[in-house]
Protein backbone atom coordinates (compact mmCIF):
# COMPACT_ATOMS: atom_id res chain seq x y z
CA UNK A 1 -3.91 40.48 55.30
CA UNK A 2 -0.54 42.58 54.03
CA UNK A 3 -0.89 46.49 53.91
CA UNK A 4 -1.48 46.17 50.26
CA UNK A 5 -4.06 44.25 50.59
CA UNK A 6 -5.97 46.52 52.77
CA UNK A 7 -5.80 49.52 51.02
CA UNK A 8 -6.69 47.83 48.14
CA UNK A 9 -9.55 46.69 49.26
CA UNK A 10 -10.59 50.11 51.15
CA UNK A 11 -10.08 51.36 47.81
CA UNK A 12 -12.34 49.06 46.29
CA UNK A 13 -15.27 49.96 49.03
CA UNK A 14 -14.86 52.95 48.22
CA UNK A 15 -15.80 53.06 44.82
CA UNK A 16 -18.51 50.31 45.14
CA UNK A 17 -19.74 53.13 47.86
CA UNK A 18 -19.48 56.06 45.37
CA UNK A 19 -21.89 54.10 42.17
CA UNK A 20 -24.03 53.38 45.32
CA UNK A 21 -24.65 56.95 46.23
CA UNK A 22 -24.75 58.18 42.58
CA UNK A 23 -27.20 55.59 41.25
CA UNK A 24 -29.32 57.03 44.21
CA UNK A 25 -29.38 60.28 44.18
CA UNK A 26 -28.95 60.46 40.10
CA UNK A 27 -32.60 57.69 40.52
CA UNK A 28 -33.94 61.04 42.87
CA UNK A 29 -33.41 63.29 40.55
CA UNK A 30 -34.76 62.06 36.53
CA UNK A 31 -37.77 60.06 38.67
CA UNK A 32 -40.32 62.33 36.20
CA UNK A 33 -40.11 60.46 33.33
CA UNK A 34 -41.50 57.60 32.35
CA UNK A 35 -40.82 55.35 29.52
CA UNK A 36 -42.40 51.65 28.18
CA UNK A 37 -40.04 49.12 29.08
CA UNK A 38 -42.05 45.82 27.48
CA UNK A 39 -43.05 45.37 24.02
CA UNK A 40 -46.58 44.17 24.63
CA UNK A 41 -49.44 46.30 25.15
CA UNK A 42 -50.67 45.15 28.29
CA UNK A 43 -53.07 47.11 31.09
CA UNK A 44 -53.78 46.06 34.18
CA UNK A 45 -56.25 47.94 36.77
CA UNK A 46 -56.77 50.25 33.71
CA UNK A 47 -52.59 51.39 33.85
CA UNK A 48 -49.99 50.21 31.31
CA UNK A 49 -48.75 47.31 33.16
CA UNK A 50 -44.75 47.75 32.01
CA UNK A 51 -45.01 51.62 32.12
CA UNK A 52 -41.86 53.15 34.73
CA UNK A 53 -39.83 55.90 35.97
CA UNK A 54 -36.54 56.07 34.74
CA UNK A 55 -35.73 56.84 37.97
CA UNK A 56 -36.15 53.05 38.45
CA UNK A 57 -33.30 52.41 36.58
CA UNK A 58 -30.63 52.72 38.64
CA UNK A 59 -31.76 51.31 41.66
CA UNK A 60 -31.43 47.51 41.12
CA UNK A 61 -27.70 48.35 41.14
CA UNK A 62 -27.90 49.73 44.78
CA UNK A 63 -29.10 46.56 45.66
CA UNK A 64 -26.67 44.55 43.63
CA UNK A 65 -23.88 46.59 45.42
CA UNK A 66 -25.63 46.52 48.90
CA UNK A 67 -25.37 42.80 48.60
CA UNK A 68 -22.33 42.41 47.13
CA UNK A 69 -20.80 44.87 50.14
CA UNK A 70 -22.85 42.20 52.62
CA UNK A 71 -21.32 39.36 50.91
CA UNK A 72 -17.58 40.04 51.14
CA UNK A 73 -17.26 43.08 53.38
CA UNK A 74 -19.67 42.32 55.90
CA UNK A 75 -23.24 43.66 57.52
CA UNK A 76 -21.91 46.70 59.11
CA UNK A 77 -20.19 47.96 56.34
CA UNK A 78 -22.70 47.39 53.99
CA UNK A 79 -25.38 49.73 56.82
CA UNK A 80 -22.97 52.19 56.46
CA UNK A 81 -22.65 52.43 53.10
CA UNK A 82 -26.48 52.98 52.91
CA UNK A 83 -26.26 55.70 55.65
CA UNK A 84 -23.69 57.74 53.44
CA UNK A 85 -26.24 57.11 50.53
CA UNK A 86 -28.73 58.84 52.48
CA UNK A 87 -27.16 61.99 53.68
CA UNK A 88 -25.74 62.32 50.17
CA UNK A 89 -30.00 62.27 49.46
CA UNK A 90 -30.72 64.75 52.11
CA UNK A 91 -27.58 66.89 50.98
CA UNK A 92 -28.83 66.70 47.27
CA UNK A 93 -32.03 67.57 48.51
CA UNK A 94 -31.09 70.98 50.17
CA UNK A 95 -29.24 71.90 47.12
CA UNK A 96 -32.24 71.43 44.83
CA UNK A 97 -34.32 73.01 47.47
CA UNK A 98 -31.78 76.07 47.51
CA UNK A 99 -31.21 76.04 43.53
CA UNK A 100 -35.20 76.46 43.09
CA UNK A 101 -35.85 78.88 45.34
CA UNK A 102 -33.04 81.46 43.80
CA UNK A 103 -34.73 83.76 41.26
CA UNK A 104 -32.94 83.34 37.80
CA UNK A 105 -32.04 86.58 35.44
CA UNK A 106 -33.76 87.99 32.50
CA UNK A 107 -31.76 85.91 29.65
CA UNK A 108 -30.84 82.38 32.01
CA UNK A 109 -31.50 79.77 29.73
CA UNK A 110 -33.89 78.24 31.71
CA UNK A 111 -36.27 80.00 33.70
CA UNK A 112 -37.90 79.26 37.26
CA UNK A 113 -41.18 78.12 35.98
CA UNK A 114 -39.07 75.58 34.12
CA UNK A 115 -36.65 74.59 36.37
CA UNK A 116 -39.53 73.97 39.08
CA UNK A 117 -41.79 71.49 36.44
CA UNK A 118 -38.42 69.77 36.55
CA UNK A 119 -36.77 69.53 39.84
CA UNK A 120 -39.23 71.15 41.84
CA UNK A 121 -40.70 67.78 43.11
CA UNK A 122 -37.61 66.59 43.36
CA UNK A 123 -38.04 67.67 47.65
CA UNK A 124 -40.90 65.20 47.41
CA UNK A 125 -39.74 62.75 45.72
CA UNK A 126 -36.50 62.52 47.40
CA UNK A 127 -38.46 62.41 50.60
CA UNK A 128 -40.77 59.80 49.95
CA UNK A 129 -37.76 57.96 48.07
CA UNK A 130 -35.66 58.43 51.34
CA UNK A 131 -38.24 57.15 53.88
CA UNK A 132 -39.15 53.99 51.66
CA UNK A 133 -35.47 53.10 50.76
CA UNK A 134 -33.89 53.23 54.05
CA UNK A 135 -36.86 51.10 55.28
CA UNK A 136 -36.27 48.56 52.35
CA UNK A 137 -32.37 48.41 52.02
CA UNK A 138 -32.29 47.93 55.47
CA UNK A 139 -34.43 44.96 55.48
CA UNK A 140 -32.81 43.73 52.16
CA UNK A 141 -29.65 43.56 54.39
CA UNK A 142 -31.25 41.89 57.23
CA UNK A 143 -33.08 39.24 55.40
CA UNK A 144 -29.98 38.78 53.57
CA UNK A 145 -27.97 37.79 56.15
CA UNK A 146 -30.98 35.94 57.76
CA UNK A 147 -30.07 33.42 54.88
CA UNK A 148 -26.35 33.45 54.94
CA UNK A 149 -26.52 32.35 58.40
CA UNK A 150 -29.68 29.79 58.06
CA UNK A 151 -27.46 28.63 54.89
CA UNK A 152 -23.88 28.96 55.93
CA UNK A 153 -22.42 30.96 53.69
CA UNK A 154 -23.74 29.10 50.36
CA UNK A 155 -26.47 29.32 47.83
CA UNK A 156 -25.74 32.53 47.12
CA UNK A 157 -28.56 33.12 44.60
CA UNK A 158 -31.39 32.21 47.27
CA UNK A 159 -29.87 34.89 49.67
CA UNK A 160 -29.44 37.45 46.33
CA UNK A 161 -32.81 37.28 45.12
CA UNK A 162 -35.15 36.62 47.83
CA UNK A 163 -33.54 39.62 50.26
CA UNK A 164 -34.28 41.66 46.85
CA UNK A 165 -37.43 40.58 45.88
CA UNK A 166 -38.80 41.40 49.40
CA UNK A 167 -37.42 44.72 50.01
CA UNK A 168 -37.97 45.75 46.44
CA UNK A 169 -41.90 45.33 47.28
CA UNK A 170 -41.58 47.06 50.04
CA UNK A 171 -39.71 50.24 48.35
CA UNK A 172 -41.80 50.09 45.21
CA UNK A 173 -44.94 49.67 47.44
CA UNK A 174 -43.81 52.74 49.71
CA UNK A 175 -42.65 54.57 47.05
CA UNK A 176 -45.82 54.63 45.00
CA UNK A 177 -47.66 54.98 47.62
CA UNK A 178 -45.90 58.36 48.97
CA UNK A 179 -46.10 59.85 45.67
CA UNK A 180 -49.72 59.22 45.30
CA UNK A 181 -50.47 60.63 48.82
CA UNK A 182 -48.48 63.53 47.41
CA UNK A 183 -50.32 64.35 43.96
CA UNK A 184 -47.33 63.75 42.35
CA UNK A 185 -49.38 60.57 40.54
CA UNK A 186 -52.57 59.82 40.23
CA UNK A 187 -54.09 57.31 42.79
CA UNK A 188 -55.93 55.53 39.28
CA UNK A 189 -52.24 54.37 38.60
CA UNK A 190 -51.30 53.36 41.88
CA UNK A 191 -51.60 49.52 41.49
CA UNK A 192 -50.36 49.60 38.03
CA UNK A 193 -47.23 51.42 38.65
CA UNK A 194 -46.87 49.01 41.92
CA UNK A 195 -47.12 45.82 40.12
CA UNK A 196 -44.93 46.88 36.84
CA UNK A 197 -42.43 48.75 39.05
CA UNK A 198 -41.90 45.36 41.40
CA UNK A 199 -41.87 43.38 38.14
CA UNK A 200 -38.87 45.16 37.15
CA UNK A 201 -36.85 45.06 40.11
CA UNK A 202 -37.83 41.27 40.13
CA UNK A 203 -36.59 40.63 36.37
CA UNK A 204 -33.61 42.80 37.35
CA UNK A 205 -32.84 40.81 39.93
CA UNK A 206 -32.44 37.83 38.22
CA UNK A 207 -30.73 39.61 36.04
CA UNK A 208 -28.00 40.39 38.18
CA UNK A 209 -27.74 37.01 40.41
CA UNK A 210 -24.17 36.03 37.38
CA UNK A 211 -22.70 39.31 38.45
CA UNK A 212 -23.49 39.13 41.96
CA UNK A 213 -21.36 35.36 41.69
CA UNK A 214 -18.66 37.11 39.29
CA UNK A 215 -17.86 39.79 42.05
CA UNK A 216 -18.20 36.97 44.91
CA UNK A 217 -15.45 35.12 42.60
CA UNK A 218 -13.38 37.57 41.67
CA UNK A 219 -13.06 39.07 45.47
CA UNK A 220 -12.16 35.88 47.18
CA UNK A 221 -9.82 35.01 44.33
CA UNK A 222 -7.61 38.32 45.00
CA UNK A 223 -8.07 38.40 48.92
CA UNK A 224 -8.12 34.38 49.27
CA UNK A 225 -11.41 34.56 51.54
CA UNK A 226 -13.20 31.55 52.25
CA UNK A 227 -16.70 31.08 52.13
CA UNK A 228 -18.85 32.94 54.80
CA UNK A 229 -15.34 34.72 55.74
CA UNK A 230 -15.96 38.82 55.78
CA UNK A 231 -12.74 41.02 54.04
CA UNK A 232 -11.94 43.09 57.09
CA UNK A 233 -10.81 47.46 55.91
CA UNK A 234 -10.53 49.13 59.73
């Protein structure tokens, strides 16, 4: 690989690593609204089956990037990446923590008692976000590589969405049940919120398997990789 090559394509880690850590701290911070995200009316275990966190939204795209990083750059990059994403978490967190606990003036726009309904579980919910997601993207990485090796480098889709689908349970599962254990929801919508969350991330995931393929394409096009071949940066 030429100079120009390499920088390029430290370049190009680099900025898949920056949407990582924004989709995940950005999914820390809105988690406390929720929205419908199916037009049928359906409840399960007496919860709106299809009924989210916004804060859901971004993170099928740390898992698209996670295995898009595991597919051309490697396994150790793509741990590292998701160790940056987490101090960024733990950094976010001590500036929320910080911003809440400083009293605001007479005429601030917003006021503490206002600020706190909206970021003060943040600390929480970053926590329990943390603990779960490290857990799960770590074993999304894993099990993803698990396949690339059992398959050799092909059928990328079968390695894409089953190391999702798994660790996706696992975070949603977590997740919910963190918050729960934390008052921050209801236990009564515990099983709801597990099952629509996971169905998300699973329709998500499908969702992203042609993009996943596009960036497999488009990177061993430019760097002339071959299959199961990693695109080495240090």
């Amino acid at each position: 690989m030429t100079l120009k090559d390499k920088l390029a394509a430290q370049r190009i880690y680099l900025f898949l690593a920056a949407l990582f850590i924004t989709s995940l701290v950005v999914s820390n911070i809105i988690f406390q609204k929720f929205f419908y995200w199916y037009p049928f009316d359906v409840e399960i275990f007496g919860a709106k089956l299809f009924e989210i966190s916004v804060g859901i939204l971004p993170y099928p795209i740390t898992f698209l990037i996670t295995d898009l990083i595991s597919e051309i750059y490697g396994k150790k990059q793509a741990n590292q990446v998701v160790v940056a994403g987490i101090f960024a978490s733990v950094f976010s967190l001590l500036i929320i923590w910080l911003a809440d606990n400083v009293p605001a003036i007479e005429n601030s726009p917003i006021q503490d008692d206002l600020f706190t309904r909206v970021f003060g579980n943040s600390v929480i919910a970053v926590f329990a976000s943390m603990s779960a997601y490290l857990f799960a993207q770590f074993i999304d990485i894993q099990v993803y590589h698990f396949w690339k090796r059992l398959t050799k480098g092909k059928h990328l889709w079968l390695r894409n969405n089953f190391s999702t689908w798994f660790s996706q349970f696992i975070d949603t599962f977590s997740i919910v049940l963190l918050l729960c254990s934390f008052g921050i929801i209801p236990w009564e919508n515990f099983k709801g919120l597990l099952i629509s969350g996971f169905l998300f991330k699973v329709f998500v995931a499908a969702l992203d398997t042609p993009f996943l393929y596009l960036g497999v394409y488009l990177f061993r096009r430019r760097f002339n990789l071959k299959v199961n071949e990693d695109l080495k940066i240090t």
